[in-house]
C-alpha atoms as a PDB file:
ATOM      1  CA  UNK A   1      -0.025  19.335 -17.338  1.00  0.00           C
ATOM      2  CA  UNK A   2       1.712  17.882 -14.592  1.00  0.00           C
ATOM      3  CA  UNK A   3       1.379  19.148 -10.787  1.00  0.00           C
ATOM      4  CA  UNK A   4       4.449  21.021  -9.455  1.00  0.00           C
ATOM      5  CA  UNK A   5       5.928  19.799  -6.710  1.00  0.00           C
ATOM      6  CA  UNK A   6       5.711  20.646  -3.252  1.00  0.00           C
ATOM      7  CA  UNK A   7       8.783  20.907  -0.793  1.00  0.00           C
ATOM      8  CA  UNK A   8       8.143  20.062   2.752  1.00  0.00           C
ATOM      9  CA  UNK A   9      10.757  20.266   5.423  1.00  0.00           C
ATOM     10  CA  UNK A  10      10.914  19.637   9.811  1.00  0.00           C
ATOM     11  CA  UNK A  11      12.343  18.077  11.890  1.00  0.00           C
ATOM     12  CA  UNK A  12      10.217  15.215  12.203  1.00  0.00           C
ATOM     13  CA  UNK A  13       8.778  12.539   9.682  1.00  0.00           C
ATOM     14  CA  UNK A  14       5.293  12.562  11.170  1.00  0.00           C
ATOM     15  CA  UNK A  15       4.133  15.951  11.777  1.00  0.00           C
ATOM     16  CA  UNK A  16       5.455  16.217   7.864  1.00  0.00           C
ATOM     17  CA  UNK A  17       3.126  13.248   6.982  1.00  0.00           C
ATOM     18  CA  UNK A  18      -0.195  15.106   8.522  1.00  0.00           C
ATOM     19  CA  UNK A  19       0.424  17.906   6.790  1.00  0.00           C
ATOM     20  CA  UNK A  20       0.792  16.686   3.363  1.00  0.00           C
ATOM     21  CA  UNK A  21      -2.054  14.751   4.228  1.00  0.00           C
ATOM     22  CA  UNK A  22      -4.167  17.602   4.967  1.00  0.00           C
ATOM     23  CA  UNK A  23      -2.922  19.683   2.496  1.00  0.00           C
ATOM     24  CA  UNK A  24      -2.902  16.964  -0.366  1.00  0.00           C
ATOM     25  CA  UNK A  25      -4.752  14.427   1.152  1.00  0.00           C
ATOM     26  CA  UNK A  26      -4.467  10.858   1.142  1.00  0.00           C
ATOM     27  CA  UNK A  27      -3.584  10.445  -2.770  1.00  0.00           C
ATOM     28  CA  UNK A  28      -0.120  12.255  -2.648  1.00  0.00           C
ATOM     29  CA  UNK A  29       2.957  10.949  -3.813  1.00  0.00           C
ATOM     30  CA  UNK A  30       6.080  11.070  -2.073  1.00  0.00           C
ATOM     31  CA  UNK A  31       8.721  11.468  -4.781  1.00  0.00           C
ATOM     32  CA  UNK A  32      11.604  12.017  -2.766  1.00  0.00           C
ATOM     33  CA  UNK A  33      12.660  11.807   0.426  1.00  0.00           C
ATOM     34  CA  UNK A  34      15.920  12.756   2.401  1.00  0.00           C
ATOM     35  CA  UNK A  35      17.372  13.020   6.144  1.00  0.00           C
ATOM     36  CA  UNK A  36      19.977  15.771   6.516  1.00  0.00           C
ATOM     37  CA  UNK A  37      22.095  17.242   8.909  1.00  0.00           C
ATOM     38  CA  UNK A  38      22.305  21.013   9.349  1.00  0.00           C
ATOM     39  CA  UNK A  39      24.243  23.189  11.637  1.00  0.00           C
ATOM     40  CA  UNK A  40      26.563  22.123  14.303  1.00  0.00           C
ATOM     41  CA  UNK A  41      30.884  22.315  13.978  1.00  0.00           C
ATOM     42  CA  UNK A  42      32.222  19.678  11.945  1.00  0.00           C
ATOM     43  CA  UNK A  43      29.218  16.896  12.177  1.00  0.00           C
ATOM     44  CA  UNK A  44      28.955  17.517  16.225  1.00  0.00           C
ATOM     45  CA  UNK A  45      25.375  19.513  17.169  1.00  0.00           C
ATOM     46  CA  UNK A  46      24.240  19.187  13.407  1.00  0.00           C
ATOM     47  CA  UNK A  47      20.192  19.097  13.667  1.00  0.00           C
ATOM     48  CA  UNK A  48      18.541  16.263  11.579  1.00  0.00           C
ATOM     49  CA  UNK A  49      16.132  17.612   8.901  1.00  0.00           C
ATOM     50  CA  UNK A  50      14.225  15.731   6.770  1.00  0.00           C
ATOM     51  CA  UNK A  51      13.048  16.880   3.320  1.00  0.00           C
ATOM     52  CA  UNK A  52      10.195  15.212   1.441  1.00  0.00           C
ATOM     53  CA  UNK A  53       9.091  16.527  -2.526  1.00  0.00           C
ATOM     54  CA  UNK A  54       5.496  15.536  -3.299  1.00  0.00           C
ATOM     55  CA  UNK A  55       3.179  15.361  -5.913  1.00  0.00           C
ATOM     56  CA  UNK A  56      -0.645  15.609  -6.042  1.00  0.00           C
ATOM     57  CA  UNK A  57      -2.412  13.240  -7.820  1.00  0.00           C
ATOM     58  CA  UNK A  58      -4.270  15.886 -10.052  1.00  0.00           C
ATOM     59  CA  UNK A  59      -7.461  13.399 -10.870  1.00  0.00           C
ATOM     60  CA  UNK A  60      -8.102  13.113  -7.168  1.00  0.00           C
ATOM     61  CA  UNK A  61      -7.251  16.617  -6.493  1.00  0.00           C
ATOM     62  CA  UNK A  62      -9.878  17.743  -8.731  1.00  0.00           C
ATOM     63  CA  UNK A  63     -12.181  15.214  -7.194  1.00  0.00           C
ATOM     64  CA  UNK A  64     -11.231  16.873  -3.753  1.00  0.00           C
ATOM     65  CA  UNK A  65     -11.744  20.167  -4.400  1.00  0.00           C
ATOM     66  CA  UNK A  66     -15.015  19.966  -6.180  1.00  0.00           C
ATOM     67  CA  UNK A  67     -18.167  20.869  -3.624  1.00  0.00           C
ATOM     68  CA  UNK A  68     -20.036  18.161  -2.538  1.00  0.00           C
ATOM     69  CA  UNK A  69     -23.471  17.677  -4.002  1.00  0.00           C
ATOM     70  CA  UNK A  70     -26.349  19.181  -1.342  1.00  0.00           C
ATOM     71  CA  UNK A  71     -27.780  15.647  -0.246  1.00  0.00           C
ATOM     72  CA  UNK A  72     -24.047  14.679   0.696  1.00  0.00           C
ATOM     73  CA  UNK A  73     -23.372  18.346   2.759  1.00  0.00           C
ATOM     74  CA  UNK A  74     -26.055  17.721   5.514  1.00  0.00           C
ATOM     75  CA  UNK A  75     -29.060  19.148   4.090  1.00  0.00           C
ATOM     76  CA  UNK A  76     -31.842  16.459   4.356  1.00  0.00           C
ATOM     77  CA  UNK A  77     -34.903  15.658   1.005  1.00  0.00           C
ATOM     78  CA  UNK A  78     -37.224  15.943   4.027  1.00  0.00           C
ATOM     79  CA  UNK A  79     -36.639  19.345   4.388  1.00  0.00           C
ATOM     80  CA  UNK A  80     -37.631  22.500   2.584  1.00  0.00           C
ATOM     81  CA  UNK A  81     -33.883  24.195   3.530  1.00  0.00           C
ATOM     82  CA  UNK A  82     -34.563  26.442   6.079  1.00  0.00           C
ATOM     83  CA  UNK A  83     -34.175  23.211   8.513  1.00  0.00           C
ATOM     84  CA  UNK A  84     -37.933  22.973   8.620  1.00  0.00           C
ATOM     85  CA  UNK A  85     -39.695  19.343   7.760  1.00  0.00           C
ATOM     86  CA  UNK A  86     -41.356  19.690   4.419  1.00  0.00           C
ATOM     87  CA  UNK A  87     -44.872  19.300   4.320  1.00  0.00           C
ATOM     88  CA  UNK A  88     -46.351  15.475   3.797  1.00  0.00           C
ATOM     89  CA  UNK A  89     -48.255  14.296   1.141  1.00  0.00           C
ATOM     90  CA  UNK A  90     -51.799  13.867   1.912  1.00  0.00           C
ATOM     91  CA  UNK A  91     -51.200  16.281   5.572  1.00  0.00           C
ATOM     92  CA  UNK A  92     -53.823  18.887   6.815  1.00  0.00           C
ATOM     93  CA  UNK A  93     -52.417  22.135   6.844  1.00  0.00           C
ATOM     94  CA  UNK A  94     -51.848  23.090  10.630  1.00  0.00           C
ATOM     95  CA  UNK A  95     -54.851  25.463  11.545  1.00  0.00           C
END
């Protein structure tokens, strides 16, 4: 099934560009983009808008979204996951 589309509008291009990007991320398609002018008496004091539709790629989407395996979220093999060094191999027991 293909992803809907997303409408994002402002009045500037890059502040639009972050937030598809952190909303998105890096994989989104722009499918369409347009500058307008809104307001203002008869073209004078008319705001530019600009109005981008965008697509997620849905393969990396799903890649996105799915959690990160343990070893890649911080938590180290040398420890037991309390944030305590595991025990060596061969190591006396602390008396």
């Amino acid at each position: 099934m293909p992803a809907q589309p997303k409408l994002y509008e402002g009045p500037a291009l890059e502040p639009l560009l972050q937030e598809i990007n952190r909303d998105l991320g890096p994989t989104a398609k722009i499918v369409r983009a347009e500058k307008t002018r809104q307001g203002g008496v008869m073209g004078f004091f008319a705001r530019e808008q600009y109005r981008l539709t965008v697509e997620e790629d849905p393969v990396s989407g799903e890649r996105r979204r799915r959690p990160a395996p343990a070893a890649r979220r911080g938590a180290r093999p040398d420890t037991r996951g309390d944030g305590q060094p595991a025990a060596r191999r061969g190591a006396r027991p602390a008396a």
